[in-house]
C-alpha atoms as a PDB file:
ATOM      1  CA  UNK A   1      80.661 107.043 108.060  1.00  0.00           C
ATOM      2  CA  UNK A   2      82.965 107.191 111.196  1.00  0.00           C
ATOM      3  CA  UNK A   3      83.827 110.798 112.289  1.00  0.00           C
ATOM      4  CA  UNK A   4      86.909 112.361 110.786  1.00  0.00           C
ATOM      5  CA  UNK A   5      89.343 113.906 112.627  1.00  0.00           C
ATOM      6  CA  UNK A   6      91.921 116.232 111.162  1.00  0.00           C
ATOM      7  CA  UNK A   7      95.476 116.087 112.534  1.00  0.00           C
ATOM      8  CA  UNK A   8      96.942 119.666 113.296  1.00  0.00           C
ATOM      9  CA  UNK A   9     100.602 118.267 112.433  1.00  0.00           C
ATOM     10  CA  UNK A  10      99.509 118.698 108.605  1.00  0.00           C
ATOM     11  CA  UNK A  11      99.475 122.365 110.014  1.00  0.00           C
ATOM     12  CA  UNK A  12     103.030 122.168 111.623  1.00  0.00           C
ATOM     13  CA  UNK A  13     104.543 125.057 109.905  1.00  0.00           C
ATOM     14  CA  UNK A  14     101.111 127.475 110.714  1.00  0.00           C
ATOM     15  CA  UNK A  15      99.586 128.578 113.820  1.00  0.00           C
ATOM     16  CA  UNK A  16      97.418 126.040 115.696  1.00  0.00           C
ATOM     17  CA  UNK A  17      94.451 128.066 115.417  1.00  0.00           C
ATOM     18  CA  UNK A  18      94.388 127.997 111.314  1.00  0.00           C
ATOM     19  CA  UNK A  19      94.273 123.956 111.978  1.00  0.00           C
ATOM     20  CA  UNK A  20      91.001 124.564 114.084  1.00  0.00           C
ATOM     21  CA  UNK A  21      88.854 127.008 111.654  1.00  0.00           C
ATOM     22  CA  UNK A  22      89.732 125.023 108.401  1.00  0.00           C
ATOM     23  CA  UNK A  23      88.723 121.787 110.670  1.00  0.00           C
ATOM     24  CA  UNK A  24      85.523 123.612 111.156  1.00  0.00           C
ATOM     25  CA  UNK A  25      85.142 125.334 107.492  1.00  0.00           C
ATOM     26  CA  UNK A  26      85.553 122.077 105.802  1.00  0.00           C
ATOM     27  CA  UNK A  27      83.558 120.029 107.759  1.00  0.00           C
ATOM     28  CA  UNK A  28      85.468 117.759 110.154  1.00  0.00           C
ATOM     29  CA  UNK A  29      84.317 116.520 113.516  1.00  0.00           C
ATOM     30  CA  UNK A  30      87.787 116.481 115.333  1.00  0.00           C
ATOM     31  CA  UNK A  31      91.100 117.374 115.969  1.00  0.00           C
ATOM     32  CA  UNK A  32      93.826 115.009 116.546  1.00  0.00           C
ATOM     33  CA  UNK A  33      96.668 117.112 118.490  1.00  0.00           C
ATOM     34  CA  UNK A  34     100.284 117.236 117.552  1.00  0.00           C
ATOM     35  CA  UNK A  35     101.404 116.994 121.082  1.00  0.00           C
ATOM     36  CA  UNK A  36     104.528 118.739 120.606  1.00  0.00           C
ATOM     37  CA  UNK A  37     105.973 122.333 120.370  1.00  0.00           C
ATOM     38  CA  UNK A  38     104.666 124.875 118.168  1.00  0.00           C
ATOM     39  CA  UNK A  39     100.739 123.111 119.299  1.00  0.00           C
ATOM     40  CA  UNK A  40     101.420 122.006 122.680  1.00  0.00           C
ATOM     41  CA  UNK A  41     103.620 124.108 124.821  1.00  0.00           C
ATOM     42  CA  UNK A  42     102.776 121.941 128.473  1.00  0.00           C
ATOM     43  CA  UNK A  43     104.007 125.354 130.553  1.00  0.00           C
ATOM     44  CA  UNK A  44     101.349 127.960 127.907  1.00  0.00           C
ATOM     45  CA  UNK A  45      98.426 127.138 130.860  1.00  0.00           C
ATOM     46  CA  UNK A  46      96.734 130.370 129.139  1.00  0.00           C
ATOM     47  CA  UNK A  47      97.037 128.867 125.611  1.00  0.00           C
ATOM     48  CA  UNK A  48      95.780 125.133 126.646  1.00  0.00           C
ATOM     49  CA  UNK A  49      92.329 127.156 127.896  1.00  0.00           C
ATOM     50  CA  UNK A  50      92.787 129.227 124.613  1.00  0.00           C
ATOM     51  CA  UNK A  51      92.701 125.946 122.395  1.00  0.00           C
ATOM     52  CA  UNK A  52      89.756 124.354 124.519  1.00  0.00           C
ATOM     53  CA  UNK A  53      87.477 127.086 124.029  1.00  0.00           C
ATOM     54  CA  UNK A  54      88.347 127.790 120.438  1.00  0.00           C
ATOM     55  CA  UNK A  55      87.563 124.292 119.696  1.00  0.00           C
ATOM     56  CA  UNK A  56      84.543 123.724 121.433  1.00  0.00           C
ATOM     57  CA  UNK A  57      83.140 127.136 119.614  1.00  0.00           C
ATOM     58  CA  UNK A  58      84.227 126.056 116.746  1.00  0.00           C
ATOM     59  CA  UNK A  59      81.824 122.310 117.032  1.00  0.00           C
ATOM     60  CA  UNK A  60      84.828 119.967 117.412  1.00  0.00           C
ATOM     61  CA  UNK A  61      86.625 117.590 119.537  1.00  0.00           C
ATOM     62  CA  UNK A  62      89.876 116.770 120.253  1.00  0.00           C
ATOM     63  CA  UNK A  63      89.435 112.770 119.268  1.00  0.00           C
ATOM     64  CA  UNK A  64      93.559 112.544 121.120  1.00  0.00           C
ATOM     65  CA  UNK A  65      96.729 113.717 121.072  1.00  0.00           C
ATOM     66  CA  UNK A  66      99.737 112.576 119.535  1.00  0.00           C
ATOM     67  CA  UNK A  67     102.728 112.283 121.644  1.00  0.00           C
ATOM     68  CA  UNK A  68     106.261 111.519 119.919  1.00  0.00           C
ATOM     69  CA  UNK A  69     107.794 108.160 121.246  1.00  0.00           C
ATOM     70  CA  UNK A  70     110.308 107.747 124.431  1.00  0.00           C
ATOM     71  CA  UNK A  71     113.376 107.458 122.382  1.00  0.00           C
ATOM     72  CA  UNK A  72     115.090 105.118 124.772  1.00  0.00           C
ATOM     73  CA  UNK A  73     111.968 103.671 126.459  1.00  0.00           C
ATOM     74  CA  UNK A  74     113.310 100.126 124.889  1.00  0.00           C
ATOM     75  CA  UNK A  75     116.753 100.368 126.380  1.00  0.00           C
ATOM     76  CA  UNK A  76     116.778 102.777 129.751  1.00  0.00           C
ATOM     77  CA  UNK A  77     113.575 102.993 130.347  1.00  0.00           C
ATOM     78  CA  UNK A  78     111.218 106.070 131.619  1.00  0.00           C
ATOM     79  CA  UNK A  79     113.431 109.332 133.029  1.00  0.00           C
ATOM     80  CA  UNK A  80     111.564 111.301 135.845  1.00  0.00           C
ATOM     81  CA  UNK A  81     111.110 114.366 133.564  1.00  0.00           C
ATOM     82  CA  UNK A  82     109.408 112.205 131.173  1.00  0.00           C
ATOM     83  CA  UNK A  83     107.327 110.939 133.531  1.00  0.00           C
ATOM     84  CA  UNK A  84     106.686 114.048 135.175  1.00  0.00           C
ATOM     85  CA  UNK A  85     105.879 115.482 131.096  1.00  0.00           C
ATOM     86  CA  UNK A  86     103.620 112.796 130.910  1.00  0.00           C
ATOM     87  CA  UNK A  87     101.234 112.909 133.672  1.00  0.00           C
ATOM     88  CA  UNK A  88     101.548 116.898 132.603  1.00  0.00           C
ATOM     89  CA  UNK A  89      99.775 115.572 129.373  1.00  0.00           C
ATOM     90  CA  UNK A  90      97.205 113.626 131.004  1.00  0.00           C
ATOM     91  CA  UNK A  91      96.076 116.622 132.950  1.00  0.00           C
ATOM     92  CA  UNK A  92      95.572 118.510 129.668  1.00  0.00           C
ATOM     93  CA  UNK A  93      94.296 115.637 127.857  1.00  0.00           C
ATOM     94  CA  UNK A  94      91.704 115.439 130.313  1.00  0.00           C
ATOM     95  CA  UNK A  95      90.968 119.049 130.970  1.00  0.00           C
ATOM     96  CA  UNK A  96      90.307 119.160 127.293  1.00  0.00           C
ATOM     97  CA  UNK A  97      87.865 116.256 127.282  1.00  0.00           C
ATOM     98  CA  UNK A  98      90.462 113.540 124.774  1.00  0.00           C
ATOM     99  CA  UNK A  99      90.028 110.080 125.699  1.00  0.00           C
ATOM    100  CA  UNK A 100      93.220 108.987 123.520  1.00  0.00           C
ATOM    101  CA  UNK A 101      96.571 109.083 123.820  1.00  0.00           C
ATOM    102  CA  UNK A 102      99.216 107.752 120.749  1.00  0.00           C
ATOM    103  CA  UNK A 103     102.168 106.896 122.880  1.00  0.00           C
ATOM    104  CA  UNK A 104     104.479 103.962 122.579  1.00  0.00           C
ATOM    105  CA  UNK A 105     107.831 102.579 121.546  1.00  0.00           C
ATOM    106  CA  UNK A 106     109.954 103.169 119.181  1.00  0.00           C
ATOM    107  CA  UNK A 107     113.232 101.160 118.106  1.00  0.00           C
ATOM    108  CA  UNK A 108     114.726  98.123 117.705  1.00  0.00           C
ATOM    109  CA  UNK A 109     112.428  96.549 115.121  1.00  0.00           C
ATOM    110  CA  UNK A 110     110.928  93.301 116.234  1.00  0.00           C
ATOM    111  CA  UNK A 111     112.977  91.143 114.237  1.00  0.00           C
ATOM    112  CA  UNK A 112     116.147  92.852 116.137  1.00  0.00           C
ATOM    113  CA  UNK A 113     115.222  93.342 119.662  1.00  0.00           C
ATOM    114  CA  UNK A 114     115.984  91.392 122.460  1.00  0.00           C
ATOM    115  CA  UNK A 115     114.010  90.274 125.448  1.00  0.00           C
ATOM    116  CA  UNK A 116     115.111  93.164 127.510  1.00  0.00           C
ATOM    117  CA  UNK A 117     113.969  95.134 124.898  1.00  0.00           C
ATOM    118  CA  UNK A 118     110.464  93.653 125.521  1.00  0.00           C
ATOM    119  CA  UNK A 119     110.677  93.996 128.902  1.00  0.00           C
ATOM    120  CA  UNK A 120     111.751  97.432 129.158  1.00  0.00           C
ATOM    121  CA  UNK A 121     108.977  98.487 126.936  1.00  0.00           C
ATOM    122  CA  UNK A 122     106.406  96.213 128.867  1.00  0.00           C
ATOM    123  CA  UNK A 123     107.193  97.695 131.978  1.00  0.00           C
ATOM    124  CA  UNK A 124     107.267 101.471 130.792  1.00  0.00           C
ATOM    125  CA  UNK A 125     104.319 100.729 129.108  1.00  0.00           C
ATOM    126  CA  UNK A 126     102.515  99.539 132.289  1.00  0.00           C
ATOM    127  CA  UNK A 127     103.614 102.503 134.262  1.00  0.00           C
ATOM    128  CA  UNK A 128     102.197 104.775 131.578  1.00  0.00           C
ATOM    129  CA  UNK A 129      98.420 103.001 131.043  1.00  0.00           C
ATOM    130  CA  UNK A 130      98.299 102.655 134.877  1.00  0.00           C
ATOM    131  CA  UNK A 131      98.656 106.610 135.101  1.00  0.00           C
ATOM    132  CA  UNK A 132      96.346 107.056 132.152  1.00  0.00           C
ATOM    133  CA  UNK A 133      93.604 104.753 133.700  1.00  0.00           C
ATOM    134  CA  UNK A 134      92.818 107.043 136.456  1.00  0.00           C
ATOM    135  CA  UNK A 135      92.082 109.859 134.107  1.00  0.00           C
ATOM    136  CA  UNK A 136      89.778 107.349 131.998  1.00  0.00           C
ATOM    137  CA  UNK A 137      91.942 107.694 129.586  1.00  0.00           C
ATOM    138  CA  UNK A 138      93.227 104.551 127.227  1.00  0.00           C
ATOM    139  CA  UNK A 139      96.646 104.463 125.083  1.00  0.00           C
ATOM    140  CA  UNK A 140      96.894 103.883 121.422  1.00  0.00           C
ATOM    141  CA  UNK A 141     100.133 102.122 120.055  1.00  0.00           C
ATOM    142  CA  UNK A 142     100.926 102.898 116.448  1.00  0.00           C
ATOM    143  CA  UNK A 143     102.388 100.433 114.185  1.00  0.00           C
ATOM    144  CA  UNK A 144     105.148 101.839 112.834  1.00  0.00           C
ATOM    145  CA  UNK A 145     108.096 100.317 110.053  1.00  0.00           C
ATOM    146  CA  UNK A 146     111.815  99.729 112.280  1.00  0.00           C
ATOM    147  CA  UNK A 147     110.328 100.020 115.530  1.00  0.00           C
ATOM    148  CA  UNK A 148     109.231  97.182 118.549  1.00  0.00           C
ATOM    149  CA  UNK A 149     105.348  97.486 117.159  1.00  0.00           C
ATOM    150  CA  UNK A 150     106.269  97.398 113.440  1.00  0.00           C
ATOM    151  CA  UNK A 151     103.707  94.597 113.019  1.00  0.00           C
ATOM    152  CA  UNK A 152     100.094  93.393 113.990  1.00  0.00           C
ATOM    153  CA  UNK A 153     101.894  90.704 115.348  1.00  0.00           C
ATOM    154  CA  UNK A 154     103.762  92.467 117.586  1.00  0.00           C
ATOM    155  CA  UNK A 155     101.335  95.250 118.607  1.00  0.00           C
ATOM    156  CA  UNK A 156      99.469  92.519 119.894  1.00  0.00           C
ATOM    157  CA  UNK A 157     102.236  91.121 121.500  1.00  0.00           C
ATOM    158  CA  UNK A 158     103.007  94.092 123.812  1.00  0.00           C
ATOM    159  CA  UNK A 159      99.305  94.574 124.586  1.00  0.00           C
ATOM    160  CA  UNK A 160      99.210  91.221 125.801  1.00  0.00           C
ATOM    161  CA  UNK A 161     102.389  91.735 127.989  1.00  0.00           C
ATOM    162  CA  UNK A 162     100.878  95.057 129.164  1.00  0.00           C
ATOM    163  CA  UNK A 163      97.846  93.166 130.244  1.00  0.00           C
ATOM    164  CA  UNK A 164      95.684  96.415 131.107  1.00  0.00           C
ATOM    165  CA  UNK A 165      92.619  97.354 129.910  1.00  0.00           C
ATOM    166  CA  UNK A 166      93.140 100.820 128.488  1.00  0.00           C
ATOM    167  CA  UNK A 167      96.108  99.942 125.869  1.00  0.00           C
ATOM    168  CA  UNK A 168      94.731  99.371 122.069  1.00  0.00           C
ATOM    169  CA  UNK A 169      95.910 100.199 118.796  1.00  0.00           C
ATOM    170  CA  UNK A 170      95.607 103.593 116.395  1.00  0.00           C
ATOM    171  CA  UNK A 171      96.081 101.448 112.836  1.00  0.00           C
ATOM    172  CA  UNK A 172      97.590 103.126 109.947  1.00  0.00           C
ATOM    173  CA  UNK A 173      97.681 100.961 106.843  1.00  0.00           C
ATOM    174  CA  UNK A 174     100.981 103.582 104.892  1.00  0.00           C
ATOM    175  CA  UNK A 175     102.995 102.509 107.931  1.00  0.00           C
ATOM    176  CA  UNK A 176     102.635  99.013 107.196  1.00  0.00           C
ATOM    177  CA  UNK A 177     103.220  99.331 103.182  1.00  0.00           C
ATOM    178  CA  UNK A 178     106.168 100.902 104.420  1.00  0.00           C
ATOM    179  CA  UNK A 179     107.315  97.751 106.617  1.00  0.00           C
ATOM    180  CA  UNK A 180     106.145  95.475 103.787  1.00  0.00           C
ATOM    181  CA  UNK A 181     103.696  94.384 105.266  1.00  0.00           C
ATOM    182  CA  UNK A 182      99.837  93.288 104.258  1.00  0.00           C
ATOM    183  CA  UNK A 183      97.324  96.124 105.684  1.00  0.00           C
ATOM    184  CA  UNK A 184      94.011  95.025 104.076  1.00  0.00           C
ATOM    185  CA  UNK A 185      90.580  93.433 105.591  1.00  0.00           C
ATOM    186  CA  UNK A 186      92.517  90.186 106.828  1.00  0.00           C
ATOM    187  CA  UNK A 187      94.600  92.422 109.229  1.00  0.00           C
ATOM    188  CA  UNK A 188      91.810  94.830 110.046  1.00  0.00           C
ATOM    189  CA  UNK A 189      90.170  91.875 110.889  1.00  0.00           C
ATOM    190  CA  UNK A 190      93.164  90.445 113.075  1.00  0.00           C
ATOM    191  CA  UNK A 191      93.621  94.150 115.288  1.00  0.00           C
ATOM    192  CA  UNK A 192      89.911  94.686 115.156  1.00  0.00           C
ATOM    193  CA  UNK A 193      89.345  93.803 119.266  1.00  0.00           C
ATOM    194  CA  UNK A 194      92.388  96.138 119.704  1.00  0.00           C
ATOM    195  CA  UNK A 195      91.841  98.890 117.633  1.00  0.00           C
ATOM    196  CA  UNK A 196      90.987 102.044 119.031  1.00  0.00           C
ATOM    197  CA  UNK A 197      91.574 104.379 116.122  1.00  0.00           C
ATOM    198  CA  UNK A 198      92.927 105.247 112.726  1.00  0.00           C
ATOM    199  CA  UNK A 199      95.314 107.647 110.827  1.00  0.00           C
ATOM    200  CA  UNK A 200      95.106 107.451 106.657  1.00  0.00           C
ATOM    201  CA  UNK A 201      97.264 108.868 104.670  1.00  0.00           C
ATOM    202  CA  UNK A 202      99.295 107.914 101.106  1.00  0.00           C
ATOM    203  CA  UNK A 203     102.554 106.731 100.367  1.00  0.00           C
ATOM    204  CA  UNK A 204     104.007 105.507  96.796  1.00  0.00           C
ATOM    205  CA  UNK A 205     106.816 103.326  96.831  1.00  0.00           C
ATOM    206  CA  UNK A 206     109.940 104.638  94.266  1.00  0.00           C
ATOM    207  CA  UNK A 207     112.961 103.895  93.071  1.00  0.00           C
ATOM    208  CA  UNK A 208     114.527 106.583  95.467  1.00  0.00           C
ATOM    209  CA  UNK A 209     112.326 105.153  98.258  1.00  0.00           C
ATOM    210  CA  UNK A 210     108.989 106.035  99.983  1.00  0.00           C
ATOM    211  CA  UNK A 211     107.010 109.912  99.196  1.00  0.00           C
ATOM    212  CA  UNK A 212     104.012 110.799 100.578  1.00  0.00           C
ATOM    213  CA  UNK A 213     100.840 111.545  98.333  1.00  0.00           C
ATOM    214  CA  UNK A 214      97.555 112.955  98.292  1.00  0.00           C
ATOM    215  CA  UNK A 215      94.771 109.639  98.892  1.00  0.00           C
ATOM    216  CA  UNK A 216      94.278 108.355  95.724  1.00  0.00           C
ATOM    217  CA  UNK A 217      97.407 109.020  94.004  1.00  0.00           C
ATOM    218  CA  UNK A 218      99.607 106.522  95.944  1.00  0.00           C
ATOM    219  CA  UNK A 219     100.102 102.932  96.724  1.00  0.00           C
ATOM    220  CA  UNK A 220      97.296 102.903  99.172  1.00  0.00           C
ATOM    221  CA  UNK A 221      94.251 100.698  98.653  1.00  0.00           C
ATOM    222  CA  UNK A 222      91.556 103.219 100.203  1.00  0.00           C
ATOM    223  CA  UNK A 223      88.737 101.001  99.642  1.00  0.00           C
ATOM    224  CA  UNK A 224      89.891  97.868 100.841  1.00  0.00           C
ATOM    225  CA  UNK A 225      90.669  99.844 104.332  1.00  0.00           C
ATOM    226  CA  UNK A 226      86.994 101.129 104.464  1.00  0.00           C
ATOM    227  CA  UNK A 227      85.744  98.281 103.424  1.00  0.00           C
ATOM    228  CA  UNK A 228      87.713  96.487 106.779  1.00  0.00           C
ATOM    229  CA  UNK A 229      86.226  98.991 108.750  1.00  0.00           C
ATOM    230  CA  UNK A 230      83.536  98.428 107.433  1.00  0.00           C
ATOM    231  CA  UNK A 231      83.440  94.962 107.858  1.00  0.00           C
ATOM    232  CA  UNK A 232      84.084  95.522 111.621  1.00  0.00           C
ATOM    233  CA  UNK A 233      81.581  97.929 112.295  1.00  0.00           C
ATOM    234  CA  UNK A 234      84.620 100.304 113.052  1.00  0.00           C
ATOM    235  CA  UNK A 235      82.696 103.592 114.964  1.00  0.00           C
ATOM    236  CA  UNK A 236      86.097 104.851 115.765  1.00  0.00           C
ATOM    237  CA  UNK A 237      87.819 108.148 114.808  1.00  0.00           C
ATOM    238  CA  UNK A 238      89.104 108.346 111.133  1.00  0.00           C
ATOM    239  CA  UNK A 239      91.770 111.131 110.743  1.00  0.00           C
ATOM    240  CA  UNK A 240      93.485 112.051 108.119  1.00  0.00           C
ATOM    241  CA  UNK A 241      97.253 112.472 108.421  1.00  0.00           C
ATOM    242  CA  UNK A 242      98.794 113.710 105.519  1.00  0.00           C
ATOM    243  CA  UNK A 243     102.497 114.567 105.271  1.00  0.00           C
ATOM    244  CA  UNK A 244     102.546 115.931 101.543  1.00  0.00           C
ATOM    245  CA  UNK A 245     103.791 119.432 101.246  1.00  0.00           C
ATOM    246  CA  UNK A 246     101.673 122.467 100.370  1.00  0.00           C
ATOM    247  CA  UNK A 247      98.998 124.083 101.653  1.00  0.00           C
ATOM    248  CA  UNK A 248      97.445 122.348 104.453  1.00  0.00           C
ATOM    249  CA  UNK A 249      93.957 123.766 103.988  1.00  0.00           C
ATOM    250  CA  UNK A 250      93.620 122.293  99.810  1.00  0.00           C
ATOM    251  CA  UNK A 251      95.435 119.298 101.163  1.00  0.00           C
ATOM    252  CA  UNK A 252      92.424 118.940 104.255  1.00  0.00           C
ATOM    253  CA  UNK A 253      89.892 119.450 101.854  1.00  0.00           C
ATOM    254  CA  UNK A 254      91.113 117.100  99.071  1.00  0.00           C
ATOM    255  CA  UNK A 255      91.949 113.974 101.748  1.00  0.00           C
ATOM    256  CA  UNK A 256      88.041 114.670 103.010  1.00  0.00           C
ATOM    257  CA  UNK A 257      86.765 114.640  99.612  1.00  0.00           C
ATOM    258  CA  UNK A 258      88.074 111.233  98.797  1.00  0.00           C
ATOM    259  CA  UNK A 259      87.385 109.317 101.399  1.00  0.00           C
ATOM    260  CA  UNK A 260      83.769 110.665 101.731  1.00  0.00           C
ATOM    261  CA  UNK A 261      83.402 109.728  98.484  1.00  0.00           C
ATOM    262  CA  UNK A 262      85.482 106.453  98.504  1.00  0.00           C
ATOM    263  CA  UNK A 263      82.995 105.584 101.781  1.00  0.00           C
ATOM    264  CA  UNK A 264      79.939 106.604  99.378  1.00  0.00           C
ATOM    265  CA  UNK A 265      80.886 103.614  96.604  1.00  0.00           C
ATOM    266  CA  UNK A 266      81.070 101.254  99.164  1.00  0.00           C
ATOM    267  CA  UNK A 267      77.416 102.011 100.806  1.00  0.00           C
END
């Protein structure tokens, strides 16, 4: 079984040390940070030692940090207080020992955007894996539905424009039911010399549009992602994302639960 990471935005509404003991209590191997006020304050220098050492006593990792997209990356580009946020980031992400960060663009959707859309993107996107390179540190773009990387197809796309070694992608099949879009073995198959890491959670499609559910009671075919990974020999990060409401320690226990066991059936 890969390791499973558990991401502290489930815990959005709680303090940021809750995230880490129930990590620890229920048996997770890592943290994915929500990289973004109230768990990552970049000016709290006493707090970012604070989380460090409560995690490592605790026996986890921080597997990488989530960072919430440059709004207008695909239209003006990178400001210098963005930039100057982001290098911020790497400092921390390396001081804490996190090899990963999610970071990319967000709209127009493929199907909409422009060539200057590309090429703004591209070029911010350069800038920011050329920074993270010197901290060894590689960037993970996220497909997600309405934005520039919406699709396999063009995930790959902008990697191949970035052209840098330390740009993959974190692959998270309830983003691309959401877009439409197939998310089974063939595609894991397709991202697999890409993929760097991988967010599951569960989504059910209704007639007043898309809720989130606990695994196994939505529209997501667990077993047919393991079984991708699987098939790839993924030895990645799994962590589990959920965005259903209610009590984020049940809901961390219950999303373990089934895909240990979901893993089990298929070994």
């Amino acid at each position: 079984m890969p390791k499973l990471g558990l991401f502290t935005k489930l815990y959005r509404n709680y303090p940021w040390q809750q995230a880490v003991r129930d990590a620890c209590d229920l048996g997770y191997d890592a943290l994915e940070w929500m990289g973004r006020s109230p768990h990552l304050n970049l000016n709290k220098t006493a707090e970012i030692h604070e989380i460090k050492q409560m995690v490592k006593q605790n026996g986890l990792s921080i597997c990488a940090i989530a960072l919430y997209e440059c709004k207008e990356m695909t239209t003006k580009g990178w400001t210098t207080e963005e930039i100057d946020k982001f290098k911020r980031v790497l400092e921390i992400a390396s001081y804490w020992e996190c090899h990963l960060l999610r970071f990319g663009p967000s709209k127009p959707s493929p199907q909409e955007a422009r060539d200057e859309h590309w090429y703004r993107a591209t070029e911010v996107m350069q800038q920011a894996c050329e920074l993270a390179l010197s901290y060894g540190i590689e960037i993970g773009l996220e497909m997600h539905a309405g934005y520039l990387i919406e699709s396999p197809e063009a995930v790959i796309r902008l990697i191949r424009l970035i052209n840098l070694p330390n740009v993959g992608i974190v692959f998270d099949p309830a983003n691309l039911i959401c877009a439409g879009l197939d998310y089974k073995e063939d595609v894991i198959l397709k991202i697999a010399p890409y993929l760097r890491h991988v967010h599951i959670k569960d989504i059910k499609h209704t007639i007043s549009g898309f809720q989130h559910q606990l695994l196994g009671q939505g529209d997501l075919d667990l077993k047919a992602v393991l079984r991708g990974l699987l098939m790839i020999e993924y030895e990645g990060t799994i962590t589990v994302e959920s965005h259903v409401a209610g009590d984020p320690r049940y809901i961390a226990e219950h999303e373990r639960k089934v895909l240990l066991h979901t893993w089990e059936e298929l070994v």
